[in-house]
Protein backbone atom coordinates (compact mmCIF):
# COMPACT_ATOMS: atom_id res chain seq x y z
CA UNK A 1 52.07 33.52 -28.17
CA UNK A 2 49.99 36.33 -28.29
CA UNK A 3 46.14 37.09 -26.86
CA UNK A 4 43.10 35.57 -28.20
CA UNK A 5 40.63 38.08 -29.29
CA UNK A 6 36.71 37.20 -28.67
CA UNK A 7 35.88 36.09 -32.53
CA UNK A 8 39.27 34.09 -32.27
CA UNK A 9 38.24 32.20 -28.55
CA UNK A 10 34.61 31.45 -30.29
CA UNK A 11 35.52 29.68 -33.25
CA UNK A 12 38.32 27.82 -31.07
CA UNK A 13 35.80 26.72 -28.43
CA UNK A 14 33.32 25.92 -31.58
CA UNK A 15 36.20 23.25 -33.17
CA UNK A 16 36.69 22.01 -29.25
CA UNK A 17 32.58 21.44 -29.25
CA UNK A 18 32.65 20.09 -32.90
CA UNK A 19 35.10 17.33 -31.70
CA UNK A 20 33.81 16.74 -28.30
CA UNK A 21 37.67 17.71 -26.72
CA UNK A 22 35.29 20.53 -25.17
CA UNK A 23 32.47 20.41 -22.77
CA UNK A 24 31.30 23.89 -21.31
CA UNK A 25 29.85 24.26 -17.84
CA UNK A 26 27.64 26.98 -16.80
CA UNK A 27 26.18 27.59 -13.38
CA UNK A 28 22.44 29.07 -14.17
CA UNK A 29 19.58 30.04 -11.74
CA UNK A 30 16.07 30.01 -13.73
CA UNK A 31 14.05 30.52 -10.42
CA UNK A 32 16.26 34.04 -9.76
CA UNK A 33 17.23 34.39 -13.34
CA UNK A 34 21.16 34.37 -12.67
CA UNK A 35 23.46 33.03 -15.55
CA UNK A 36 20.30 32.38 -17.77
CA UNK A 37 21.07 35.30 -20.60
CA UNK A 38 24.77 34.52 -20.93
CA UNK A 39 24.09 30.90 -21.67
CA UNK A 40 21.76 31.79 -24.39
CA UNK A 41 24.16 34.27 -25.98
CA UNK A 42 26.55 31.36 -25.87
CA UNK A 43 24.24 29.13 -27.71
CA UNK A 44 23.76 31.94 -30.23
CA UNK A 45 26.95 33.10 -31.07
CA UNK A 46 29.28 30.02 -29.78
CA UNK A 47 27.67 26.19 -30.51
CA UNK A 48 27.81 24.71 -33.90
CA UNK A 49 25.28 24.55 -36.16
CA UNK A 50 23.50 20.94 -36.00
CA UNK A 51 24.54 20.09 -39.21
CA UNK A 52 28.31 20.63 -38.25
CA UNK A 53 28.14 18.26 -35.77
CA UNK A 54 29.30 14.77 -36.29
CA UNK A 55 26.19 12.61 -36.73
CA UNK A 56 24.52 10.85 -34.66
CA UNK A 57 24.89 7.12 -34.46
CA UNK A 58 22.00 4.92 -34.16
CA UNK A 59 22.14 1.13 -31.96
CA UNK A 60 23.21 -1.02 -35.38
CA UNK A 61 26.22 1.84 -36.11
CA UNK A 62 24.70 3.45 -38.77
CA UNK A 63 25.35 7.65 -39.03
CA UNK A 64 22.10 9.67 -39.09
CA UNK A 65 22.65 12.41 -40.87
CA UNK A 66 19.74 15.28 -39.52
CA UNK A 67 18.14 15.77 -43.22
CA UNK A 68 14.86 17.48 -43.33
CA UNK A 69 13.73 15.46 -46.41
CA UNK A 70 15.05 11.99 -45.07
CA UNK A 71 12.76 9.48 -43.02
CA UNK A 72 11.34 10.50 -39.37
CA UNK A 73 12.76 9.41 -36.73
CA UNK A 74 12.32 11.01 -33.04
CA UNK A 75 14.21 9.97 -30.02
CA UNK A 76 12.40 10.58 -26.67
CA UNK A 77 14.85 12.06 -23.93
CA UNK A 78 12.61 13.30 -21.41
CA UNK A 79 9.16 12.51 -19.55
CA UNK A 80 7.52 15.25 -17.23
CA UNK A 81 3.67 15.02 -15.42
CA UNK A 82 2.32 17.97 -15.41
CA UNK A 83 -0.89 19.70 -13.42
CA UNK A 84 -4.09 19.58 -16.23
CA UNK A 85 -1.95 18.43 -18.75
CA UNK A 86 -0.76 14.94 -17.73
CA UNK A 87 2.22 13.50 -19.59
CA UNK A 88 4.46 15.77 -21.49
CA UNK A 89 7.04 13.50 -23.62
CA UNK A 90 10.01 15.70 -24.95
CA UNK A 91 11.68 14.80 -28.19
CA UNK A 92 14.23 15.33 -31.10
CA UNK A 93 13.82 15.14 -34.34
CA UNK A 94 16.77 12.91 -35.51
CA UNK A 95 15.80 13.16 -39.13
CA UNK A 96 13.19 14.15 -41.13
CA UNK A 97 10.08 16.67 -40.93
CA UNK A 98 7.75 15.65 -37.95
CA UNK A 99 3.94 17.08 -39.01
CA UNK A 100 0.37 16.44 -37.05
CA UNK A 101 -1.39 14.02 -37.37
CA UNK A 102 1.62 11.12 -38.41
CA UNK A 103 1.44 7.43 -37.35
CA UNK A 104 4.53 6.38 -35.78
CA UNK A 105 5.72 3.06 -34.38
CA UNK A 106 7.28 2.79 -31.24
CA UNK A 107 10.44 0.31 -32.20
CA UNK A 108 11.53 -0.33 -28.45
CA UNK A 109 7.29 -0.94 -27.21
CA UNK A 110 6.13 -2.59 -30.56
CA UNK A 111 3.22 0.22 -30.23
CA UNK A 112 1.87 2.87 -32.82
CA UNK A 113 1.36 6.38 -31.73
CA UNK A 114 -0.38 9.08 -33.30
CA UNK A 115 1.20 12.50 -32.74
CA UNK A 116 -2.03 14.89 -32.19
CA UNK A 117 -0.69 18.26 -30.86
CA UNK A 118 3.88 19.87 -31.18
CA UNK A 119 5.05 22.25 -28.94
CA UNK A 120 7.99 24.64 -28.67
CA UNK A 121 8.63 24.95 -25.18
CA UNK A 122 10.13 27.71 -23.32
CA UNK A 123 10.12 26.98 -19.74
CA UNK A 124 6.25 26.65 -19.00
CA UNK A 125 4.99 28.16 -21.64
CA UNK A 126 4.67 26.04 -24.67
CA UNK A 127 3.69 27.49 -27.95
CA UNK A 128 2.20 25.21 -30.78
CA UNK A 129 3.37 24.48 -34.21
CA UNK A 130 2.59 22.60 -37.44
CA UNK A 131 6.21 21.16 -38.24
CA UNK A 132 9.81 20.20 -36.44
CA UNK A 133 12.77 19.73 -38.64
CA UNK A 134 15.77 17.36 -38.00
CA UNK A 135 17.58 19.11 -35.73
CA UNK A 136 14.63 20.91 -33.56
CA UNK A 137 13.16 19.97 -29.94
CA UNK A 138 9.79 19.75 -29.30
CA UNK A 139 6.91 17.89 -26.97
CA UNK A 140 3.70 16.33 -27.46
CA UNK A 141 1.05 15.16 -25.18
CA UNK A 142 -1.14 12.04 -24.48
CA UNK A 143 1.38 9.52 -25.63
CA UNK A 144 -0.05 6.10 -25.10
CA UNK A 145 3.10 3.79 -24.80
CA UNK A 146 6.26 6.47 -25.52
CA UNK A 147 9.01 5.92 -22.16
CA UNK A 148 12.25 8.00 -21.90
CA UNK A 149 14.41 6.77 -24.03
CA UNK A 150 12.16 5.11 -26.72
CA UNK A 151 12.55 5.87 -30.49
CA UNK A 152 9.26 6.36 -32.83
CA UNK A 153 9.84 6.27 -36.25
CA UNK A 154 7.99 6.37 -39.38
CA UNK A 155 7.11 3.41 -41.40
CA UNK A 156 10.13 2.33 -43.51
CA UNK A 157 12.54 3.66 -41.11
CA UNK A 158 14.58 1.40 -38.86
CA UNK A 159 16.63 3.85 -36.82
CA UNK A 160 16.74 2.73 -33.36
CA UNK A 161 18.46 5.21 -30.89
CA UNK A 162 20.29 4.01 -27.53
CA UNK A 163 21.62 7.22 -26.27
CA UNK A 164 21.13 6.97 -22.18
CA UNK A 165 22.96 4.87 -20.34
CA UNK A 166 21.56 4.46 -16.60
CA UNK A 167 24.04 4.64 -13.90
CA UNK A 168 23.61 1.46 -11.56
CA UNK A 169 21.69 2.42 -8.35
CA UNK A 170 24.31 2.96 -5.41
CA UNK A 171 21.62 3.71 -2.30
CA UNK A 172 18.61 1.78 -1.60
CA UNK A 173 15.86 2.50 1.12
CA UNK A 174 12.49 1.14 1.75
CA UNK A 175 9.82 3.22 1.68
CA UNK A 176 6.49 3.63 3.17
CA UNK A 177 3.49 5.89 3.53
CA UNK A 178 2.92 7.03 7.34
CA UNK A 179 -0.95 5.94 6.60
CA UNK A 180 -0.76 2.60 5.95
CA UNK A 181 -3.85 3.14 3.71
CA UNK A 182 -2.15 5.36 1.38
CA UNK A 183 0.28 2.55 0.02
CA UNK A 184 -2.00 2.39 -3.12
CA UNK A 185 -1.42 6.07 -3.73
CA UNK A 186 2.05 5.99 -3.06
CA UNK A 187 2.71 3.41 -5.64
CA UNK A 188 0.97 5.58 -8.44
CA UNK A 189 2.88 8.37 -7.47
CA UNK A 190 6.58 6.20 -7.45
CA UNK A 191 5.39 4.79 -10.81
CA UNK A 192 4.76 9.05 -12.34
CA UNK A 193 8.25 9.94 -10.69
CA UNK A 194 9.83 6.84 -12.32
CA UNK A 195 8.81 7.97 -15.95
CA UNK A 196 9.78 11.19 -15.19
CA UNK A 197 13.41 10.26 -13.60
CA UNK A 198 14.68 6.66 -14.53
CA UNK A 199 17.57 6.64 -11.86
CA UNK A 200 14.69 6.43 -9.16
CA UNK A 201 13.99 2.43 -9.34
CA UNK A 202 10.85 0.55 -7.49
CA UNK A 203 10.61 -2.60 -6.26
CA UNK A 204 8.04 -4.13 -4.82
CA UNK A 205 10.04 -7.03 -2.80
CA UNK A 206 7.58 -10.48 -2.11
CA UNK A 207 10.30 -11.59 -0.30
CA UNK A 208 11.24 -8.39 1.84
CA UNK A 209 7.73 -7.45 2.29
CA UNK A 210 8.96 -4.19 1.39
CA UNK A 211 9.09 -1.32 -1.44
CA UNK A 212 12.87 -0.86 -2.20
CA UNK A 213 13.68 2.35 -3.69
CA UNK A 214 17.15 2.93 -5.26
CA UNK A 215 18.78 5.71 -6.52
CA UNK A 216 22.42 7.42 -6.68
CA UNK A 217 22.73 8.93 -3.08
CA UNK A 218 21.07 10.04 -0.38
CA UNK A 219 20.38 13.26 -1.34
CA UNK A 220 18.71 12.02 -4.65
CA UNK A 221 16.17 9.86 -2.61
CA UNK A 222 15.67 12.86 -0.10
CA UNK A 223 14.59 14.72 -3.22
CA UNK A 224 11.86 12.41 -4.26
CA UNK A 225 10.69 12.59 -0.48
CA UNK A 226 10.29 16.09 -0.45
CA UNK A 227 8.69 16.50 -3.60
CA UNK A 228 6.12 13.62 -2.51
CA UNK A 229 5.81 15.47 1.11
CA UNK A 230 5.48 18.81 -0.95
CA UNK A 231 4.08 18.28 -4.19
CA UNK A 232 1.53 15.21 -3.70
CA UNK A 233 1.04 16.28 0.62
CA UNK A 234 1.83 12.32 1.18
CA UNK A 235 3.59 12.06 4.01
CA UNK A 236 6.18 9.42 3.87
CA UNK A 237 9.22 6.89 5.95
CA UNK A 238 12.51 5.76 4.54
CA UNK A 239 13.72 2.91 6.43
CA UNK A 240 16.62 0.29 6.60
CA UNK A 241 16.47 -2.13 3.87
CA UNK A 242 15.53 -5.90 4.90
CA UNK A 243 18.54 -8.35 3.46
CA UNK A 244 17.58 -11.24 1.36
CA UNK A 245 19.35 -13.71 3.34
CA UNK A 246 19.51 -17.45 2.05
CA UNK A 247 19.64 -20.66 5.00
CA UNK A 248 20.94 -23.90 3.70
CA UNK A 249 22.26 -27.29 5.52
CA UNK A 250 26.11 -28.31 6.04
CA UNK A 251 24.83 -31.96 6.94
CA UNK A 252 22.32 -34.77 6.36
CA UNK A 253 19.77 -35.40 9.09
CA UNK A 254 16.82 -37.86 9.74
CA UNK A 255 13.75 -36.65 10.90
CA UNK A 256 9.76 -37.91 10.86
CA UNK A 257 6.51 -35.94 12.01
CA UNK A 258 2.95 -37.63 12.45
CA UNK A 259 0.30 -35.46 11.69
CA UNK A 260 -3.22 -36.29 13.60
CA UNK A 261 -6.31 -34.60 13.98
CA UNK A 262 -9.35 -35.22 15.39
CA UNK A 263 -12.50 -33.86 15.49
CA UNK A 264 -16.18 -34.68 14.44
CA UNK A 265 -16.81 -36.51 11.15
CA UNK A 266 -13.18 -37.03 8.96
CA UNK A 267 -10.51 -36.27 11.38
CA UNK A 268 -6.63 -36.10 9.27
CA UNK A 269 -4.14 -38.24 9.28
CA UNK A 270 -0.34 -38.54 7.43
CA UNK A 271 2.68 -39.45 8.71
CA UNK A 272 6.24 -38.65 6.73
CA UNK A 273 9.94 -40.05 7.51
CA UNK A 274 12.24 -38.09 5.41
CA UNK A 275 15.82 -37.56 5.00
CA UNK A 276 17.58 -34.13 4.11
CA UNK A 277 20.69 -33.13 2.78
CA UNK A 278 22.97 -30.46 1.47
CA UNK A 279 22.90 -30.32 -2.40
CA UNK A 280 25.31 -29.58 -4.97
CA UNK A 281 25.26 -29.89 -8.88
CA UNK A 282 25.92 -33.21 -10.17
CA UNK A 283 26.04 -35.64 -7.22
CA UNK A 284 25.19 -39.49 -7.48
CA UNK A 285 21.69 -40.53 -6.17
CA UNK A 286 21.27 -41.41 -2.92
CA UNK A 287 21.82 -45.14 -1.99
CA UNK A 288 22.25 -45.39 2.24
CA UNK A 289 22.46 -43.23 5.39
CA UNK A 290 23.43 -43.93 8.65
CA UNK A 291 22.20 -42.29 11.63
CA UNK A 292 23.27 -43.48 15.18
CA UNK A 293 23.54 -47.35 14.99
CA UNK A 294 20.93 -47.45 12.16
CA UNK A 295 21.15 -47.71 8.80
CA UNK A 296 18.44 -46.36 6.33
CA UNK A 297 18.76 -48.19 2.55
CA UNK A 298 16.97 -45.55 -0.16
CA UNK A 299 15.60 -47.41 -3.64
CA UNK A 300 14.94 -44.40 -5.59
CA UNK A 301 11.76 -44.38 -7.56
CA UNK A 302 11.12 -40.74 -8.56
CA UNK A 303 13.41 -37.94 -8.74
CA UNK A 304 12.27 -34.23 -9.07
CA UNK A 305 14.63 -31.45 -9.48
CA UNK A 306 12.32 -27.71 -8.37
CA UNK A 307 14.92 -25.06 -10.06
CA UNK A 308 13.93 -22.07 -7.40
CA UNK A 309 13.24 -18.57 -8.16
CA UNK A 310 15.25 -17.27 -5.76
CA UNK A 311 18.21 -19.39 -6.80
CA UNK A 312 19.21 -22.90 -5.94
CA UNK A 313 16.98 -26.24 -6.46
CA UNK A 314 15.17 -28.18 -4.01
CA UNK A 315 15.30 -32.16 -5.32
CA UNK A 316 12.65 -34.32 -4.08
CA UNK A 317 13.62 -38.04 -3.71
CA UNK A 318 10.74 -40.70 -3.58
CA UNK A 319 12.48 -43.71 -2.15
CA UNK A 320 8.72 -44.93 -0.80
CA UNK A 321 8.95 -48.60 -0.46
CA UNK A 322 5.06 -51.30 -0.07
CA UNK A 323 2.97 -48.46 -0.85
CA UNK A 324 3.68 -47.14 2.84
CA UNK A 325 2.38 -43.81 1.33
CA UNK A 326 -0.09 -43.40 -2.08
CA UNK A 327 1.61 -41.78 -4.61
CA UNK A 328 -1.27 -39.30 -4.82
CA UNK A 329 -0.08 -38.04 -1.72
CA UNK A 330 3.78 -37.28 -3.29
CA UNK A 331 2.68 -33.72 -4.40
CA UNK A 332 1.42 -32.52 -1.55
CA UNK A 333 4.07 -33.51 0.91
CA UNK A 334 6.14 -31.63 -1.85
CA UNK A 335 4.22 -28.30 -1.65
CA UNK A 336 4.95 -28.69 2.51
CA UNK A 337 7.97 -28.86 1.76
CA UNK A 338 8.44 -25.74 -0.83
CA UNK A 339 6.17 -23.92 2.28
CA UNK A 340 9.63 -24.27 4.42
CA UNK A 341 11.81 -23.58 1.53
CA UNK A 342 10.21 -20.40 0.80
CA UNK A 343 10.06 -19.07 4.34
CA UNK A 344 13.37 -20.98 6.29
CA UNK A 345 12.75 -22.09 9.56
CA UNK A 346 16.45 -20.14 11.04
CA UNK A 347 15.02 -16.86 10.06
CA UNK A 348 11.87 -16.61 7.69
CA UNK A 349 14.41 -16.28 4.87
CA UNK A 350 14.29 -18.42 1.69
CA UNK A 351 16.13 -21.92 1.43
CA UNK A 352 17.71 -23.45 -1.43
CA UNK A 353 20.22 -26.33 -2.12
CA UNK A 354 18.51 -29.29 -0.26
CA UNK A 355 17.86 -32.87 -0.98
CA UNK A 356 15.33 -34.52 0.39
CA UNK A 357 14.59 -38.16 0.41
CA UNK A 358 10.92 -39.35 1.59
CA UNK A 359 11.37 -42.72 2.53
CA UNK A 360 8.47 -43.63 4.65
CA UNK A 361 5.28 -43.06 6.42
CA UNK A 362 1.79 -43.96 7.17
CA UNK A 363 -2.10 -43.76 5.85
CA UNK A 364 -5.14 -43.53 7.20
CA UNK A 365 -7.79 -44.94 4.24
CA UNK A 366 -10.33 -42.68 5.56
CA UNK A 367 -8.71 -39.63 7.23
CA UNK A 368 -5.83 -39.28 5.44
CA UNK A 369 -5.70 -36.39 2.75
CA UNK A 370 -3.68 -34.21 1.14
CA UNK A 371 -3.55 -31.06 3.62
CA UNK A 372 -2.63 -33.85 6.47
CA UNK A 373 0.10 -34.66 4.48
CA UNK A 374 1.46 -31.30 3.65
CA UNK A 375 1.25 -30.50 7.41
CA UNK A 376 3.29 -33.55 8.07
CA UNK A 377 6.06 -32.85 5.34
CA UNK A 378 6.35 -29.37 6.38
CA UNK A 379 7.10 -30.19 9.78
CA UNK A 380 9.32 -33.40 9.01
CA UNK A 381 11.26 -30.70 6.91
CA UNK A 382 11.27 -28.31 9.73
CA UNK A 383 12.64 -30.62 12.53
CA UNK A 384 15.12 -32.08 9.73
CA UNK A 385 16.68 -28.35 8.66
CA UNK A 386 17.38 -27.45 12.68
CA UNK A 387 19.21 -30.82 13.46
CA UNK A 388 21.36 -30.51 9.86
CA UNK A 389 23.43 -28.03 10.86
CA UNK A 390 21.84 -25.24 9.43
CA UNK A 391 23.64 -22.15 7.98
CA UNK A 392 22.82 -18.82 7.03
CA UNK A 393 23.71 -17.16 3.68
CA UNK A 394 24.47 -13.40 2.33
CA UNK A 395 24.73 -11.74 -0.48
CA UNK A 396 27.75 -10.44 -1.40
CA UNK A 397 29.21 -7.53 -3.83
CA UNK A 398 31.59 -6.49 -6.44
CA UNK A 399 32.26 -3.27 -5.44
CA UNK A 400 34.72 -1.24 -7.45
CA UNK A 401 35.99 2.24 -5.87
CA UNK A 402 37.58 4.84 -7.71
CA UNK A 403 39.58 7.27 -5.05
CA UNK A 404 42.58 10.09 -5.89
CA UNK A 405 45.71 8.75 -4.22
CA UNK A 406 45.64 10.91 -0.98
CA UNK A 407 42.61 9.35 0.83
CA UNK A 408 43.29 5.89 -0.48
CA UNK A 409 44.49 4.53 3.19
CA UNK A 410 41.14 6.25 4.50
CA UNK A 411 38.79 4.12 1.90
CA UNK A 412 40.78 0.97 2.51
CA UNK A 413 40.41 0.93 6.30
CA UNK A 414 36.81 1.75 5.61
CA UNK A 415 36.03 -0.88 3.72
CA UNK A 416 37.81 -3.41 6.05
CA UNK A 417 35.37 -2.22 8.60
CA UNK A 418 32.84 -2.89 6.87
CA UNK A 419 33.48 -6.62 6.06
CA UNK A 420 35.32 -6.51 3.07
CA UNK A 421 37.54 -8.44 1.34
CA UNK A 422 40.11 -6.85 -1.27
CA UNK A 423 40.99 -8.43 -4.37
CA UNK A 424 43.23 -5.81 -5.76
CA UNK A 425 44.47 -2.53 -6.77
CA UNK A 426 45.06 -0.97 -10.10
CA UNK A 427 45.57 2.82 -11.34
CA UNK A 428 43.26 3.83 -14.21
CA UNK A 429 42.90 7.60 -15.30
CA UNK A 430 44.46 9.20 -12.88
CA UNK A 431 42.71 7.89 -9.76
CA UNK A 432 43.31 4.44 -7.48
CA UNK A 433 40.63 1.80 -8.16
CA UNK A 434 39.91 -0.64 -5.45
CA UNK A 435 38.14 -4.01 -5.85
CA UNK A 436 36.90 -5.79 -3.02
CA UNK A 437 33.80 -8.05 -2.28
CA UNK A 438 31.70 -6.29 0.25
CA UNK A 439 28.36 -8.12 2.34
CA UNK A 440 25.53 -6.06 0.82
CA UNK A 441 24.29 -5.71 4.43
CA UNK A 442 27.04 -3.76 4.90
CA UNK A 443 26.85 -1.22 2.16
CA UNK A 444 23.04 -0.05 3.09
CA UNK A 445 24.99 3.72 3.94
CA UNK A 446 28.24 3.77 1.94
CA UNK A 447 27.74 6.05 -0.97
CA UNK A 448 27.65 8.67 1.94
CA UNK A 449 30.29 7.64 3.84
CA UNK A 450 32.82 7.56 0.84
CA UNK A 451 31.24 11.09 -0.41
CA UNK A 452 32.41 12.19 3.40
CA UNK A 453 35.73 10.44 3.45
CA UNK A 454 36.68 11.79 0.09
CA UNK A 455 35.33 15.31 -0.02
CA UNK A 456 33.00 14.14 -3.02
CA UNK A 457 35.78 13.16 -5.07
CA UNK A 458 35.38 9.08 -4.94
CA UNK A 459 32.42 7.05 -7.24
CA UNK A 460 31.82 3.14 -6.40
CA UNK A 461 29.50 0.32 -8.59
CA UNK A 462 28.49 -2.46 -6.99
CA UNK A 463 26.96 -5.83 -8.43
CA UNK A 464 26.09 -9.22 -7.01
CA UNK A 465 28.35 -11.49 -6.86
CA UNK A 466 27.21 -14.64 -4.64
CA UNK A 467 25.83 -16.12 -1.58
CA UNK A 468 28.49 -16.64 0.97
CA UNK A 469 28.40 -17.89 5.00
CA UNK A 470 27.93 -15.56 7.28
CA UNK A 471 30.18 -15.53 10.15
CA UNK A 472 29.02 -16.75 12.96
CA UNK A 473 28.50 -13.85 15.48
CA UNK A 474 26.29 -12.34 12.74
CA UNK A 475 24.24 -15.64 12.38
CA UNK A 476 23.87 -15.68 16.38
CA UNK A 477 22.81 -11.81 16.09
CA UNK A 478 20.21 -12.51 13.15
CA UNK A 479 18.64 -15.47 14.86
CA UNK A 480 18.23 -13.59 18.34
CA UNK A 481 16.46 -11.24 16.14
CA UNK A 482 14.38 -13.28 14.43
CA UNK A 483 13.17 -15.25 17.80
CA UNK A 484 12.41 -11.72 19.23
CA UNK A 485 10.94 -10.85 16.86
CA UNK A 486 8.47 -13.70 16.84
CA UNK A 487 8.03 -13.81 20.65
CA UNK A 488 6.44 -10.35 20.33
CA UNK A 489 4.47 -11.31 17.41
């Protein structure tokens, strides 16, 4: 009813902070000192004491009470690299008295470290000390094994601490070095800025041929570039992110291919006649096909089932009849035919879900070998895949968007622009959430678009969710591109 004096708004914003109904927000300037002095004042005379806090829970649910005298335990928040110093690993003292010279175990790395030198750090200047208490925050140096986020404790203790939770990466570029000989260089330094920030992911994709980096926006990856352009002088591209396409068959189809080559000494020979089709979990083994006027019987003698990497199988039948080929020759006509599977004839992308029945061919008993018949199956395969009705696959998202009421009809049409397909609508604290399955092709610039729709006031997630058919204007598009592509290759 009345006003709040100072003393009275302290220990009022104290309880709030106590029982996390509170969380305080200040707007500080180190670089030209603005803001910095009131927010220490406000630690001093304002937070809590540690020990008034509610403790800390370690991964198994256990409360760790911050006891100078109980075992050590130090949780790891914070990796920096730092000119003539190297690696600076931040930490705090969970429980316990940390002292130099202790042997710790690293409980998420299964690695001892020795902790040689404790700082006190005050922006750059860091001040060394013999002891941290439960409670404190301090650094070392020349960790061997310690990552953000690890715990080290001493030997008896079992704490394990799982305080950060990574957001999910929401914008993805590849990345390159102008100077194609600085990709070694580049690497080291995406590999420092990782440790130092884990929202910043690297891949290096086989199958894009390209370094994906992901992070939470655009503006978070245009900070890593200018801190590589400014920091480490290595200048450096962002570029649209290949798509992991998938191509797969809608229909059997017969095909054969006679390899032959001659030339002085052993020339090659191997000839394959093989049947493909589409495959799905659980279906009976082949027994007949009929192509044209002609039937093809299959005895089955050998089935292998290839589980792929990249999702999918590729099964292998040998129906091979009067030793038309040697069964010596079986494993390489299978390695021509994981060549095709792992770069698809429609557009270089991997295949998956084919059957394949080898039911004939011919030998040579002196040229024939086993890089003839590799040739041969590769080809055989080839032919086979463009006269089965071939298809084209995408990934596809869950994609969950959180958006206030007002702009809703703005995300929605957005989204249908882009592809997508809603699933449904719900309300959950206060804003409208979305859920849709969205082509991940078509999400390459959304976290921007949504931030410039909404004013900044939308988030989104997004996880696989399956391969699905592209339609087919886009498959026309992508293999126009690929055979241009090629032709100027």
């Amino acid at each position: 009813e009345e006003h709040l004096t100072e003393d009275e708004m302290r220990l009022g914003i104290r309880k709030g902070l106590v029982d996390r109904s509170i969380f305080p927000v200040f707007c500080v300037s180190a670089l030209k000192d603005m803001g910095v002095r009131r927010m220490m004042e406000f630690l001093g005379n304002v937070v809590p004491f540690v020990e008034d806090m509610p403790a800390p829970v370690d991964s198994a649910g256990e409360e760790v009470k911050p006891l100078s005298d109980g075992p050590l335990s130090l949780y790891m928040f914070k990796t920096t690299v730092e000119p003539h110093i190297g690696e600076v690993s931040y930490f705090k003292v969970m429980s316990g008295t940390l002292t130099l010279g202790v042997d710790l175990d690293n409980v998420n790395r299964g690695s001892k470290e020795r902790i040689a030198q404790i700082y006190c750090v005050c922006g750059q200047i860091k001040t060394q000390v013999d002891q941290l208490c439960a409670g404190d925050i301090g650094a070392t140096v020349k960790l061997k094994d310690a990552r953000t986020g690890n715990t080290l404790d001493a030997k008896g203790c079992d704490y394990v601490f799982d305080f950060i939770k990574y957001p999910a990466p929401k914008y993805q570029r590849a990345i390159r070095p102008v100077n194609e000989a600085d990709a070694e260089k580049l690497s080291v330094i995406l590999t420092r800025m990782h440790e130092e920030d884990p929202t910043w992911e690297v891949e290096m994709s086989k199958e894009l041929k390209q370094t994906i980096l992901s992070g939470q926006g655009e503006f978070h990856l245009r900070t890593l570039k200018w801190r590589v352009e400014n920091n480490d002088k290595l200048p450096i591209v962002f570029e649209e992110p290949r798509i992991p396409y998938r191509e797969t068959i809608t229909k059997a189809a017969r095909a054969d291919y006679r390899h032959k080559k001659q030339s002085g000494g052993a020339g090659q020979f191997g000839e394959v006649h093989l049947v493909i089709e589409p495959y799905t979990e659980g279906m009976p083994a082949p027994t007949s096909y009929k192509f044209g006027n002609q039937e093809y019987v299959m005895k089955v003698r050998d089935t292998q089932e290839i589980p792929l990497e990249w999702g999918g199988k590729l099964v292998v039948c040998d129906c091979i009849v009067g030793g038309a080929i040697d069964s010596r020759f079986i494993p390489a006509i299978v390695k021509g035919l994981m060549d095709r599977m792992e770069q698809g004839p429609l557009t270089g992308s991997y295949a998956r879900d084919v059957r394949v029945c080898i039911y004939d061919g011919k030998m040579h008993p002196v040229d024939s070998n086993e890089i003839s018949f590799r040739l041969a199956g590769r080809n055989a395969f080839s032919e086979a895949f463009r006269n089965a009705s071939p298809k084209i696959l995408e990934p596809v998202c869950d994609v969950d968007v959180m958006v206030p009421a007002d702009v809703m009809g703005d995300v929605m049409s957005d989204l249908q622009g882009r592809r997508a397909m809603i699933m449904g609508m719900s309300s959950e604290n206060g804003f409208e959430k979305i859920s849709a399955k969205v082509p991940l092709k078509e999400m390459s610039s959304y976290s921007t678009a949504l931030s410039s729709i909404t004013g900044g006031r939308s988030s989104f997630s997004m996880k696989f969710a399956s391969y699905e058919l592209v339609p087919s204007d886009v498959q026309e598009r992508l293999l126009k591109d690929y055979a241009e592509k090629h032709s100027e290759e």
